[in-house]
PDB file of N, CA and C in Angstrom:
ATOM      1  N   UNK A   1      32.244-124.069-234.312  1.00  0.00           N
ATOM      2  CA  UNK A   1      31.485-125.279-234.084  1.00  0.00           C
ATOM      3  C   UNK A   1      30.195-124.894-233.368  1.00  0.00           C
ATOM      4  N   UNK A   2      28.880-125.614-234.033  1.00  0.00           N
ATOM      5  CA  UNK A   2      27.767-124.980-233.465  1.00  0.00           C
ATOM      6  C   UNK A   2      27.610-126.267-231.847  1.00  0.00           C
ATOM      7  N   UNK A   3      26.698-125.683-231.354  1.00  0.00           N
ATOM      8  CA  UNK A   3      26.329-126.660-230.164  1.00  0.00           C
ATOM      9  C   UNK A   3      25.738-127.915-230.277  1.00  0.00           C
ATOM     10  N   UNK A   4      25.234-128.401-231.875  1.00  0.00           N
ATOM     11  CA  UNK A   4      24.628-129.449-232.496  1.00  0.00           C
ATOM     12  C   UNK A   4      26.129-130.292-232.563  1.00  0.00           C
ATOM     13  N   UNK A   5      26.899-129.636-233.439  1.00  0.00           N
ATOM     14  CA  UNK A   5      28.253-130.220-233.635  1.00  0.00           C
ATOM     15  C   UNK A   5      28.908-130.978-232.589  1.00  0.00           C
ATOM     16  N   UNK A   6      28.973-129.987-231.849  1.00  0.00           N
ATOM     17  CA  UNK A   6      30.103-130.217-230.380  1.00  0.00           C
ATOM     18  C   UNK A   6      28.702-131.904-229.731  1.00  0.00           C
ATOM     19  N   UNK A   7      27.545-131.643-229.787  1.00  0.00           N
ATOM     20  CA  UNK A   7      26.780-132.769-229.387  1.00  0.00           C
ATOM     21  C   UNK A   7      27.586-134.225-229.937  1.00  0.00           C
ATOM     22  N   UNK A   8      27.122-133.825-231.288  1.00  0.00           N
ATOM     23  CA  UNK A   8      27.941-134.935-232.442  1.00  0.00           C
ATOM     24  C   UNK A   8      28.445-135.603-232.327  1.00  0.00           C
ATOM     25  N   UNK A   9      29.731-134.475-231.692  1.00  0.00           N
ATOM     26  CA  UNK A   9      31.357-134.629-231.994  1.00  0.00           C
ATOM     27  C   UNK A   9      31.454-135.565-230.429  1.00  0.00           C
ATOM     28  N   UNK A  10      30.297-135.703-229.283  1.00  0.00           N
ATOM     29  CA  UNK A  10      30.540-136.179-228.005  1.00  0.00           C
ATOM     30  C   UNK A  10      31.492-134.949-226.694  1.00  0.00           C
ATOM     31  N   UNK A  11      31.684-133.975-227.036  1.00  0.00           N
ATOM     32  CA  UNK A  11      31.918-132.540-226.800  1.00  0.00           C
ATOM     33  C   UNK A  11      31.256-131.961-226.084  1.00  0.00           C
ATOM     34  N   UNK A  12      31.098-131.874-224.510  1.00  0.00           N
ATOM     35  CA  UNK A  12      30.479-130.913-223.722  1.00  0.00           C
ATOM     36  C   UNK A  12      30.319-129.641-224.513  1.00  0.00           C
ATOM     37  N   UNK A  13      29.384-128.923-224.422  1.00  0.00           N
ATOM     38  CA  UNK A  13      28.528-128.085-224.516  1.00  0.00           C
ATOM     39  C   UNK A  13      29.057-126.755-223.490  1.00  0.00           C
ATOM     40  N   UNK A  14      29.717-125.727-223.561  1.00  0.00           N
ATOM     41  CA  UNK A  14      30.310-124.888-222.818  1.00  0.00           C
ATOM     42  C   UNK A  14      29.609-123.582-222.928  1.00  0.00           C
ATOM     43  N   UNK A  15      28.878-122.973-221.970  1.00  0.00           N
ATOM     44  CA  UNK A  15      27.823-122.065-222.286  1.00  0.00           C
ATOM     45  C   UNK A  15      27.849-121.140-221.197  1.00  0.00           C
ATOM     46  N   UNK A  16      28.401-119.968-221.390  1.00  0.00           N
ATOM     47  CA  UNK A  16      28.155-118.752-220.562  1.00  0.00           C
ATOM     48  C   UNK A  16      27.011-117.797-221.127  1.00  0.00           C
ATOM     49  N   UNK A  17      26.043-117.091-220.561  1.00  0.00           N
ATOM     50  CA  UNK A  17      25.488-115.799-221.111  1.00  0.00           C
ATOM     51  C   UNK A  17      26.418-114.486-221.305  1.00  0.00           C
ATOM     52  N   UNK A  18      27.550-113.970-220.664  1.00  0.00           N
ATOM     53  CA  UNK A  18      28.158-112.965-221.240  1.00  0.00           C
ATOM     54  C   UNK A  18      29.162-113.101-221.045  1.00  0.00           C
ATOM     55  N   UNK A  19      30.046-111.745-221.642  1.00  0.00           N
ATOM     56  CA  UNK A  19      31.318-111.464-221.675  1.00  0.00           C
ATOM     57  C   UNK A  19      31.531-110.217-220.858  1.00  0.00           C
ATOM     58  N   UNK A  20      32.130-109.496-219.685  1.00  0.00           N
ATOM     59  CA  UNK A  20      32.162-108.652-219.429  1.00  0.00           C
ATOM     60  C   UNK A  20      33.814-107.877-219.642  1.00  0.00           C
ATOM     61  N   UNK A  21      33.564-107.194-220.118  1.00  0.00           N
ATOM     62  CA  UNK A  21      34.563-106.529-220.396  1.00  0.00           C
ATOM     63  C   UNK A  21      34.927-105.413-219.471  1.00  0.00           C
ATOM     64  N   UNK A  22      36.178-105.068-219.043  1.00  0.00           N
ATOM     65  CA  UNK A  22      36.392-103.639-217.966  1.00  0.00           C
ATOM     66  C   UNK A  22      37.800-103.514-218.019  1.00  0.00           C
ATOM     67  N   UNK A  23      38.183-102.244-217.079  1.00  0.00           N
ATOM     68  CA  UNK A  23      39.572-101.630-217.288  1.00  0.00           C
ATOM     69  C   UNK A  23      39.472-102.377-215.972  1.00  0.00           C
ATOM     70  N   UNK A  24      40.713-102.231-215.970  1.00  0.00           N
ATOM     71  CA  UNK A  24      41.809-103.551-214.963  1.00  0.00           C
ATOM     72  C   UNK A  24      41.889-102.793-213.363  1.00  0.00           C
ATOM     73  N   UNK A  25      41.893-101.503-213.290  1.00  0.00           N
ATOM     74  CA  UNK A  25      41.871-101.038-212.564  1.00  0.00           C
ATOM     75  C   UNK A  25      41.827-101.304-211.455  1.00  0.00           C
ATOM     76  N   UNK A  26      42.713-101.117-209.876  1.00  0.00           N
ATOM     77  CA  UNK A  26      42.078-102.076-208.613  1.00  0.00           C
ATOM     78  C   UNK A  26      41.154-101.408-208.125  1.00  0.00           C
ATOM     79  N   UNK A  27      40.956 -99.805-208.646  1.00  0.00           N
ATOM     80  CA  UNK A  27      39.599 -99.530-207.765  1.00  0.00           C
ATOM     81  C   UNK A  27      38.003 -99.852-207.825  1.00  0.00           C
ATOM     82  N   UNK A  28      38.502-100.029-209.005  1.00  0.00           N
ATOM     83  CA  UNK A  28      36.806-100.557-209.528  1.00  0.00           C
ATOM     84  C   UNK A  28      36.423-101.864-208.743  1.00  0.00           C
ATOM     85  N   UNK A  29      37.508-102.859-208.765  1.00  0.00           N
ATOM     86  CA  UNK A  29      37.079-104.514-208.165  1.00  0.00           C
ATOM     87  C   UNK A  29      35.800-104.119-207.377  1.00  0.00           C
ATOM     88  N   UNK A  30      35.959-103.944-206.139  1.00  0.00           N
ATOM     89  CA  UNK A  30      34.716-103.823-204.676  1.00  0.00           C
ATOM     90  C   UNK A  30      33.904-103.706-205.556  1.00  0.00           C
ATOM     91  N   UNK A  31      33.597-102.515-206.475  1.00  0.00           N
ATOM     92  CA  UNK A  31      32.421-102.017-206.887  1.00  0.00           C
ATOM     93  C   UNK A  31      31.437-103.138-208.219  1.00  0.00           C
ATOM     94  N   UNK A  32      32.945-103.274-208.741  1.00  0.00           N
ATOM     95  CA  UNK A  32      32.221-104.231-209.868  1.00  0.00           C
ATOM     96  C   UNK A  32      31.735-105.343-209.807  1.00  0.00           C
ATOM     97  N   UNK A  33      32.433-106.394-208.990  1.00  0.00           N
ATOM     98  CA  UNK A  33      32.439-107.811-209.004  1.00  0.00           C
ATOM     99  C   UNK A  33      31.175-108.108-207.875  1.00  0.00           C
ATOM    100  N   UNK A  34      30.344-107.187-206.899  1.00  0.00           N
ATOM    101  CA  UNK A  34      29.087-107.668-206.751  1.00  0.00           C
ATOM    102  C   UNK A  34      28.051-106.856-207.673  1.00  0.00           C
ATOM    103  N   UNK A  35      28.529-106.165-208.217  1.00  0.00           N
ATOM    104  CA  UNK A  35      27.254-105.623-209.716  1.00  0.00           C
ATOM    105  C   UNK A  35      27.291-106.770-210.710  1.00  0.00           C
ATOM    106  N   UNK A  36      28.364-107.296-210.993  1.00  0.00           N
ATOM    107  CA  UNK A  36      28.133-108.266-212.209  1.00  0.00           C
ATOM    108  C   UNK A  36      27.384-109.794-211.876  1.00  0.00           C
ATOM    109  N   UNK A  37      28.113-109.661-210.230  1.00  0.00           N
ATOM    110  CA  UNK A  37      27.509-110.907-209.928  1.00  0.00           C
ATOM    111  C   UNK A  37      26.332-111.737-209.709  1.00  0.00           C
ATOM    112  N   UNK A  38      25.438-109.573-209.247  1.00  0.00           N
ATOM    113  CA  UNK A  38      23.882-109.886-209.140  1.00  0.00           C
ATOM    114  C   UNK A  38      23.566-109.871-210.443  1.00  0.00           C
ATOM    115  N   UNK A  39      24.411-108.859-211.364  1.00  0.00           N
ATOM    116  CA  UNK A  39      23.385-109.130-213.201  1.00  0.00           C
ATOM    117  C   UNK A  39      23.848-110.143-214.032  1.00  0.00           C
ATOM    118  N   UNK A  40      24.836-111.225-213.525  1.00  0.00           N
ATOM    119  CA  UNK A  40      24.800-112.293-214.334  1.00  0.00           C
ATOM    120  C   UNK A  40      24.749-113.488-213.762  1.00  0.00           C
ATOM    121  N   UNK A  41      24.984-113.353-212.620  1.00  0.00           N
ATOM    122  CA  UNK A  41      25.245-114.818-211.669  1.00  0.00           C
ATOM    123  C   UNK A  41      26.607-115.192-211.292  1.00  0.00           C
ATOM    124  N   UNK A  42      26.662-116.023-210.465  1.00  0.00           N
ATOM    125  CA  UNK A  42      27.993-116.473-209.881  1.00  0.00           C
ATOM    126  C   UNK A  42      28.945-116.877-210.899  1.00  0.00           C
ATOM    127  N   UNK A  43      28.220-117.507-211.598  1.00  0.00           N
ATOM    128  CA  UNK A  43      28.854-118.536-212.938  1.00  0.00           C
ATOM    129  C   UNK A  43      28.869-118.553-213.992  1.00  0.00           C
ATOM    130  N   UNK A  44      28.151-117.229-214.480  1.00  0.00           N
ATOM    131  CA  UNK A  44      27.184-117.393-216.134  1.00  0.00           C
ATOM    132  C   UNK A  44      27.867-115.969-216.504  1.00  0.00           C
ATOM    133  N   UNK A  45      29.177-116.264-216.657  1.00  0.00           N
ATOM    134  CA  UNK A  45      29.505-115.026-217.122  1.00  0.00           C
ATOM    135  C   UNK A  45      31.543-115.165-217.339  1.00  0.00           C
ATOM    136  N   UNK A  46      32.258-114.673-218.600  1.00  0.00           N
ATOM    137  CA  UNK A  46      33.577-114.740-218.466  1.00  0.00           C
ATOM    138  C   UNK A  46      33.685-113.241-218.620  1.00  0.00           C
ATOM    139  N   UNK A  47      35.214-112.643-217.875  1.00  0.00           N
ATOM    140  CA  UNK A  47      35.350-111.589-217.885  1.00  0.00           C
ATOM    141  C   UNK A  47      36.782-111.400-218.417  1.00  0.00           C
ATOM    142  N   UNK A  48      36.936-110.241-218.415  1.00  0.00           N
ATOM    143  CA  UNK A  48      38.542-109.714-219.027  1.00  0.00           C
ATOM    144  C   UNK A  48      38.706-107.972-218.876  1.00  0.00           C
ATOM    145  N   UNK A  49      39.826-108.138-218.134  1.00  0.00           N
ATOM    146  CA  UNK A  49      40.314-107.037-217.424  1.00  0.00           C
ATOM    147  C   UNK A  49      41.029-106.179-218.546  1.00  0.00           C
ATOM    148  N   UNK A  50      40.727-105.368-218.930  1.00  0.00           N
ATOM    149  CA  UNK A  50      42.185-104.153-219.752  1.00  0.00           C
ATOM    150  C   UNK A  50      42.246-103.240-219.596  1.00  0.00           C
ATOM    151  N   UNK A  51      43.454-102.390-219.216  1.00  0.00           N
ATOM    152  CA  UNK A  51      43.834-101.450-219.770  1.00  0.00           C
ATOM    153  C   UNK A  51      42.729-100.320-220.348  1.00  0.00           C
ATOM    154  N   UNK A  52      42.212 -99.532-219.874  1.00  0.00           N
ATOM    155  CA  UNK A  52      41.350 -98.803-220.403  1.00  0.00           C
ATOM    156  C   UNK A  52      40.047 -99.565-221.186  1.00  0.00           C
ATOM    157  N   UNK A  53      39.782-100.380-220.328  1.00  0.00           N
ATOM    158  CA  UNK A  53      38.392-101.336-220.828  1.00  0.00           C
ATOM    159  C   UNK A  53      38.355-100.964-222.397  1.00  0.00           C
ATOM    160  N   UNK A  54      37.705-100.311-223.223  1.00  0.00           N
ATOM    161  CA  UNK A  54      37.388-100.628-224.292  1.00  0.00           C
ATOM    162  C   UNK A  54      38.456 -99.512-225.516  1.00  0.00           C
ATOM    163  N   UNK A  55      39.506 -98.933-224.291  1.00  0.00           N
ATOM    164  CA  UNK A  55      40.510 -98.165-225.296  1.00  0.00           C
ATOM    165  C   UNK A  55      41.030 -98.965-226.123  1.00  0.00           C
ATOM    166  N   UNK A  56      41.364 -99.988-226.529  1.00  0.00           N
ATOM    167  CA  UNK A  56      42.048-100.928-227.385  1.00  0.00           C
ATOM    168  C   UNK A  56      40.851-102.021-227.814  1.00  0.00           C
ATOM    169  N   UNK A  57      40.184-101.653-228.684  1.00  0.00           N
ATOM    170  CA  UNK A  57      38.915-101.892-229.756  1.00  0.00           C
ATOM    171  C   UNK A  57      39.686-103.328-230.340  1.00  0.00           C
ATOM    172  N   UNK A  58      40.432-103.290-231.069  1.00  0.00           N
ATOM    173  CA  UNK A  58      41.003-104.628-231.569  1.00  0.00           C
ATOM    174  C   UNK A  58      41.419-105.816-230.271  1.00  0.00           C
ATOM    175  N   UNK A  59      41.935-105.315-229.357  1.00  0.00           N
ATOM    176  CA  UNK A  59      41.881-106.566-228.742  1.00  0.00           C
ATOM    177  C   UNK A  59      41.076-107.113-227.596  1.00  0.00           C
ATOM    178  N   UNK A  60      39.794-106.187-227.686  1.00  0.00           N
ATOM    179  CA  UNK A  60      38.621-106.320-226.964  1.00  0.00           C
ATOM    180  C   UNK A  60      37.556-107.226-227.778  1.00  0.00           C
ATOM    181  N   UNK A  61      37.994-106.655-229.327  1.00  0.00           N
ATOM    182  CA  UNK A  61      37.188-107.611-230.579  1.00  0.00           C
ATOM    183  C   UNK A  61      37.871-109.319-230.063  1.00  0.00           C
ATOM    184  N   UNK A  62      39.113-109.704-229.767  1.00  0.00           N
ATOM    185  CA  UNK A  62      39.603-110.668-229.950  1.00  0.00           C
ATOM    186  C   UNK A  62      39.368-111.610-228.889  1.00  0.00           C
ATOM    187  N   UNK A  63      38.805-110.522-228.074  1.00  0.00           N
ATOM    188  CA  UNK A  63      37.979-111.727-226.941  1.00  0.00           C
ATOM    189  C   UNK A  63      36.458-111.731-227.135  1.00  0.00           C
ATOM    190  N   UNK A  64      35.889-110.846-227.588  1.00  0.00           N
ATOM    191  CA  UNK A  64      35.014-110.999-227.489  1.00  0.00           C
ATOM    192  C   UNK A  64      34.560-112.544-228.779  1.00  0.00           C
ATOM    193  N   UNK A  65      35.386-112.376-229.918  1.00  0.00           N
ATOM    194  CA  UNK A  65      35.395-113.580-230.978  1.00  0.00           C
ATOM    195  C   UNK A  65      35.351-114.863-230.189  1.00  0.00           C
ATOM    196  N   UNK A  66      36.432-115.024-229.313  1.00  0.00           N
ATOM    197  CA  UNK A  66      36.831-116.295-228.505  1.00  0.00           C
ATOM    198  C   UNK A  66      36.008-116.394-227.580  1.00  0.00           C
ATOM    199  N   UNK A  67      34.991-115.346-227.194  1.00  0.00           N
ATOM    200  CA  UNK A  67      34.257-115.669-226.103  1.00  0.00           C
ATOM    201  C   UNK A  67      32.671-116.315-227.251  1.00  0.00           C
ATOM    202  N   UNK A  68      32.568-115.556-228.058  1.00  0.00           N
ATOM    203  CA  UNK A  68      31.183-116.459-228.979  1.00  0.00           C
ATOM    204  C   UNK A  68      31.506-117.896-229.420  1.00  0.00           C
ATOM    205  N   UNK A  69      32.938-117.922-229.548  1.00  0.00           N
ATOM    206  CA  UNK A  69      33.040-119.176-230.383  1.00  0.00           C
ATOM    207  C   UNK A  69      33.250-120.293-229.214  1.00  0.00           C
ATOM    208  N   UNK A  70      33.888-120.102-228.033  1.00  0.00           N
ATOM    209  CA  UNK A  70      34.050-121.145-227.023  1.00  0.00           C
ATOM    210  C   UNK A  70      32.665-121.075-226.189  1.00  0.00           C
ATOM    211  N   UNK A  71      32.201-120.164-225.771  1.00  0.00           N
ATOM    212  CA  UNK A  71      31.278-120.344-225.012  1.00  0.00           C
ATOM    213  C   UNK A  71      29.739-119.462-224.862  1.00  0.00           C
ATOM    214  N   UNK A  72      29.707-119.629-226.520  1.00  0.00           N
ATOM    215  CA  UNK A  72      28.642-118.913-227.022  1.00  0.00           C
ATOM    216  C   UNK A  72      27.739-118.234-226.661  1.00  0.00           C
ATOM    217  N   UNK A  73      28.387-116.954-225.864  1.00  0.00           N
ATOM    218  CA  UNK A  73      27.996-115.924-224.924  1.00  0.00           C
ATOM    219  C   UNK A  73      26.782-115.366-226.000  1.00  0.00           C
ATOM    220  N   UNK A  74      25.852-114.116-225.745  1.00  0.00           N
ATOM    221  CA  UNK A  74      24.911-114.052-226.306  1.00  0.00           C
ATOM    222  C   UNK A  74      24.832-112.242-225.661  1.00  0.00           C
ATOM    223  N   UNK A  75      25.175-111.848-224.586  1.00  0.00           N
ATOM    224  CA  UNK A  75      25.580-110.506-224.245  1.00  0.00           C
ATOM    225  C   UNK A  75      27.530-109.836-224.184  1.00  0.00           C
ATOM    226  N   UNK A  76      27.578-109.329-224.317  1.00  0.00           N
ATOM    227  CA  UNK A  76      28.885-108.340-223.982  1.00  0.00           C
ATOM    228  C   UNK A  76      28.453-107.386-223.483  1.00  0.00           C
ATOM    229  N   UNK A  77      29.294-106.926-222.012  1.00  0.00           N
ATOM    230  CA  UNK A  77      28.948-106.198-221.101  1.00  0.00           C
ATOM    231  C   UNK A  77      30.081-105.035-221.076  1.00  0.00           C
ATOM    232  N   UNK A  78      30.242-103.521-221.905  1.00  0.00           N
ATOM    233  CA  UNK A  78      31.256-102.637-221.970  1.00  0.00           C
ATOM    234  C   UNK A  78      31.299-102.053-220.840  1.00  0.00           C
ATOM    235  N   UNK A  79      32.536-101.845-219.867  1.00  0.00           N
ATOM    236  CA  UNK A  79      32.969-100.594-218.840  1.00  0.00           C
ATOM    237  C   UNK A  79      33.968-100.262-218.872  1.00  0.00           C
ATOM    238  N   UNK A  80      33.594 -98.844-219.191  1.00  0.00           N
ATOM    239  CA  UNK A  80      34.690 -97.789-218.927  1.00  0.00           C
ATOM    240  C   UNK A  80      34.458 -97.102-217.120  1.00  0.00           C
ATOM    241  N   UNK A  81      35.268 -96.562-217.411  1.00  0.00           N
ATOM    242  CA  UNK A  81      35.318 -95.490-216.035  1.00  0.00           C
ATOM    243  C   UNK A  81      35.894 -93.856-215.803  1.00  0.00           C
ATOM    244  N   UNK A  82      35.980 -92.842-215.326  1.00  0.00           N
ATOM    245  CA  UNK A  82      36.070 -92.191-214.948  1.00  0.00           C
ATOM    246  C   UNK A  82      37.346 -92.063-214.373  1.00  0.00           C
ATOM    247  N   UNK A  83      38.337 -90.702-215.112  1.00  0.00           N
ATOM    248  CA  UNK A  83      39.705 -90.977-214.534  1.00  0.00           C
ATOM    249  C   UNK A  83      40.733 -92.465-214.756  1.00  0.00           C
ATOM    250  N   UNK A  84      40.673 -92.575-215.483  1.00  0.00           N
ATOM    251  CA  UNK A  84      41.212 -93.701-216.281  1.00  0.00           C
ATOM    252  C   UNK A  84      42.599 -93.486-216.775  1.00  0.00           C
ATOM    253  N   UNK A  85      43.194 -93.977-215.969  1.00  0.00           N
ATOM    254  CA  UNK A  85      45.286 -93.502-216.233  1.00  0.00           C
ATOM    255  C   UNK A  85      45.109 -94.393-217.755  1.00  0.00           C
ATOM    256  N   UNK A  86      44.817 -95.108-218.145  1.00  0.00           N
ATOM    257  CA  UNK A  86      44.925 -95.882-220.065  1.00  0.00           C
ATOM    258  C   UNK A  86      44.293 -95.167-220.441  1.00  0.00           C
ATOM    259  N   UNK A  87      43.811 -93.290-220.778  1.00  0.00           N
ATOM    260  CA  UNK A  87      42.862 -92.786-221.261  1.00  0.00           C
ATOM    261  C   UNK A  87      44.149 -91.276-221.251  1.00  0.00           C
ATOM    262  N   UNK A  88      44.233 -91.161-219.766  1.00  0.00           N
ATOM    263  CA  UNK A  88      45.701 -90.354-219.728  1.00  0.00           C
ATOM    264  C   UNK A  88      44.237 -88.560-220.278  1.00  0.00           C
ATOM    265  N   UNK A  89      44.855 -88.049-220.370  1.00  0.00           N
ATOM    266  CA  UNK A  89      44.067 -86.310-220.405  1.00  0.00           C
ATOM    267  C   UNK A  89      43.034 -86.846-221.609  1.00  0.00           C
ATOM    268  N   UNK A  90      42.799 -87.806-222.274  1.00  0.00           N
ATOM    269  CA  UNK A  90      41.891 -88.010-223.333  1.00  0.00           C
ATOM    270  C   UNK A  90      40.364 -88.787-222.981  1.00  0.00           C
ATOM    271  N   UNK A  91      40.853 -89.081-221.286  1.00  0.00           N
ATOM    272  CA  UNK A  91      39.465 -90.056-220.662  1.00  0.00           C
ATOM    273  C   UNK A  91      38.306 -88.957-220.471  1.00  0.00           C
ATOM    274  N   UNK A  92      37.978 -88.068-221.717  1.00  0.00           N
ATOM    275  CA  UNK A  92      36.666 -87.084-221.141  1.00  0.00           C
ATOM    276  C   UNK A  92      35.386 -88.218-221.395  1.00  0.00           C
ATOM    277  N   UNK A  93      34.515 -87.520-220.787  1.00  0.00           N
ATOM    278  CA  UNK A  93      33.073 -87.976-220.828  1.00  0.00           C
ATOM    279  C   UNK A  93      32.953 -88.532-221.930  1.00  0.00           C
ATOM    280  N   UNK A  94      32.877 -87.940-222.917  1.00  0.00           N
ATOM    281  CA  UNK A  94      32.645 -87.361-224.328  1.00  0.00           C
ATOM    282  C   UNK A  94      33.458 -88.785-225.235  1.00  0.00           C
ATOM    283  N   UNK A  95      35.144 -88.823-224.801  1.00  0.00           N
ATOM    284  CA  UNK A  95      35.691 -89.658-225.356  1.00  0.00           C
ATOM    285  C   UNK A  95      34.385 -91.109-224.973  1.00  0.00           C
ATOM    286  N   UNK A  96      34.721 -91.497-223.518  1.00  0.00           N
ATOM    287  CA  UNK A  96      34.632 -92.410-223.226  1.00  0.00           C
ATOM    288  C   UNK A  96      33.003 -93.021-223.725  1.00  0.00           C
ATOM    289  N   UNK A  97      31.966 -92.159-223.952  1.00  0.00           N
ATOM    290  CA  UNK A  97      31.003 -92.446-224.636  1.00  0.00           C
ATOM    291  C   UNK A  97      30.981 -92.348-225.842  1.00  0.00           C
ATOM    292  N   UNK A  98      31.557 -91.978-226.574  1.00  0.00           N
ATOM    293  CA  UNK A  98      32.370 -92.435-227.829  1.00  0.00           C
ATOM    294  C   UNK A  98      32.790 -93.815-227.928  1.00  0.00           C
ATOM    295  N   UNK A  99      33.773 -94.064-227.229  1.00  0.00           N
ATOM    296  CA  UNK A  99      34.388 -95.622-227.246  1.00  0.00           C
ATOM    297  C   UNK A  99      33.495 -96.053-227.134  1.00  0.00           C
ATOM    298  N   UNK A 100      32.423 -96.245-225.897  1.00  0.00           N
ATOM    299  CA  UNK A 100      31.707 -97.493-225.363  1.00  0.00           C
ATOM    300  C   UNK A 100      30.422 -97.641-227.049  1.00  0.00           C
ATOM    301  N   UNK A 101      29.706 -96.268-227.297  1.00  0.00           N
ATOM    302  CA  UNK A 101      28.897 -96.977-228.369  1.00  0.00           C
ATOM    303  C   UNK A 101      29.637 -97.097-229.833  1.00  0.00           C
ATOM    304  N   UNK A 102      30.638 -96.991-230.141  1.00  0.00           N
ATOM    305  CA  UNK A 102      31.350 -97.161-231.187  1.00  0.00           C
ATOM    306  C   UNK A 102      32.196 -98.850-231.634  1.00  0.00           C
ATOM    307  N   UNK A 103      32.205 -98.951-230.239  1.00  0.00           N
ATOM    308  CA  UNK A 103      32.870-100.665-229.814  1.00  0.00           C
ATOM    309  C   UNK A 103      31.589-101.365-229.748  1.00  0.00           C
ATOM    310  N   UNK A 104      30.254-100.760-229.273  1.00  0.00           N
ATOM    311  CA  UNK A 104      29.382-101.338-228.687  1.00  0.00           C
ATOM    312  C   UNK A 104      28.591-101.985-230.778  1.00  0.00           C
ATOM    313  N   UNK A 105      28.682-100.687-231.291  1.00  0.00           N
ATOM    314  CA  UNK A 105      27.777-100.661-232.657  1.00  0.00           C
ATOM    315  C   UNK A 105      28.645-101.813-233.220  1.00  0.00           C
ATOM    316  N   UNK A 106      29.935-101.880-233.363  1.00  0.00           N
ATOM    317  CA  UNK A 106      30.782-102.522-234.276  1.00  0.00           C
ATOM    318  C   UNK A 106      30.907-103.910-233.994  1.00  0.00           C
ATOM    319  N   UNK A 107      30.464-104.088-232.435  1.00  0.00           N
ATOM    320  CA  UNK A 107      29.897-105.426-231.944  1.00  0.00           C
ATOM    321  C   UNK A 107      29.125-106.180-232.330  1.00  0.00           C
ATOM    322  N   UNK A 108      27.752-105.449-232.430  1.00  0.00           N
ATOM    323  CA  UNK A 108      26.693-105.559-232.503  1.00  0.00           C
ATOM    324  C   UNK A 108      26.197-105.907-234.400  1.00  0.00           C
ATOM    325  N   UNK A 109      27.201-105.311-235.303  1.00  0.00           N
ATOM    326  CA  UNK A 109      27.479-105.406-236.480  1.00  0.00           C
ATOM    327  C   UNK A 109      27.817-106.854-236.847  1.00  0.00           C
ATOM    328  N   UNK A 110      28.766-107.099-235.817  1.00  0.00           N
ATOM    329  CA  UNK A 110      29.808-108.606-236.263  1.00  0.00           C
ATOM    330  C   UNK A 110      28.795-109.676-235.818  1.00  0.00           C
ATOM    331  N   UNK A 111      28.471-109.496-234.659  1.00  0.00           N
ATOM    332  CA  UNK A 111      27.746-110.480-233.918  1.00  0.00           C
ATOM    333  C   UNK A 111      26.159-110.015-233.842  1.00  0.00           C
ATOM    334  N   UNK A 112      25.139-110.226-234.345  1.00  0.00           N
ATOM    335  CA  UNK A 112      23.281-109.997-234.454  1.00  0.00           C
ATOM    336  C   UNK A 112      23.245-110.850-233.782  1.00  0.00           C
TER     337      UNK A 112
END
């Protein structure tokens, strides 16, 4: 449903600028949640915690779908990290910049 529709239809209008995506991790919290907060705002932003942030490509796609279609985000924000137990001896550099522009391209494919 476009934002004309939902007008239409008498349908608040539900509008975040991004999606941030990250591994669930508790060490990251401190670090992350005032970085995102100064680059997106208090409010202008939904997030989702997993498991090796962008190791599981399909169900990172499945929010990111639900995040365009409910609240017609317009950025997705990928983090990985360093030492990553959901990565296990495979979290090298190398992998993990792999994942991030490979998830990032295939994003960017679905959603222009």
């Amino acid at each position: 449903m476009t934002q004309k529709d939902a007008v239409r239809k008498n349908k608040p209008v539900i509008h975040c600028d991004a999606l941030v995506v990250h591994c669930m991790d508790y060490r990251l919290q401190k670090f992350l949640q005032p970085w995102i907060t100064i680059r997106f705002g208090y409010d202008n932003f939904d997030i989702i915690s997993l498991a090796g942030g962008v190791h599981d490509y399909e169900m990172v796609l499945k929010y990111v779908e639900l995040a365009v279609r409910i609240h017609s985000i317009e950025t997705v924000c990928l983090i990985n990290h360093e030492d990553c137990r959901a990565y296990g001896r495979d979290g090298t550099y190398k992998r993990h910049r792999h994942d991030l522009l490979d998830a990032s391209s295939k994003i960017h494919a679905l959603f222009p």
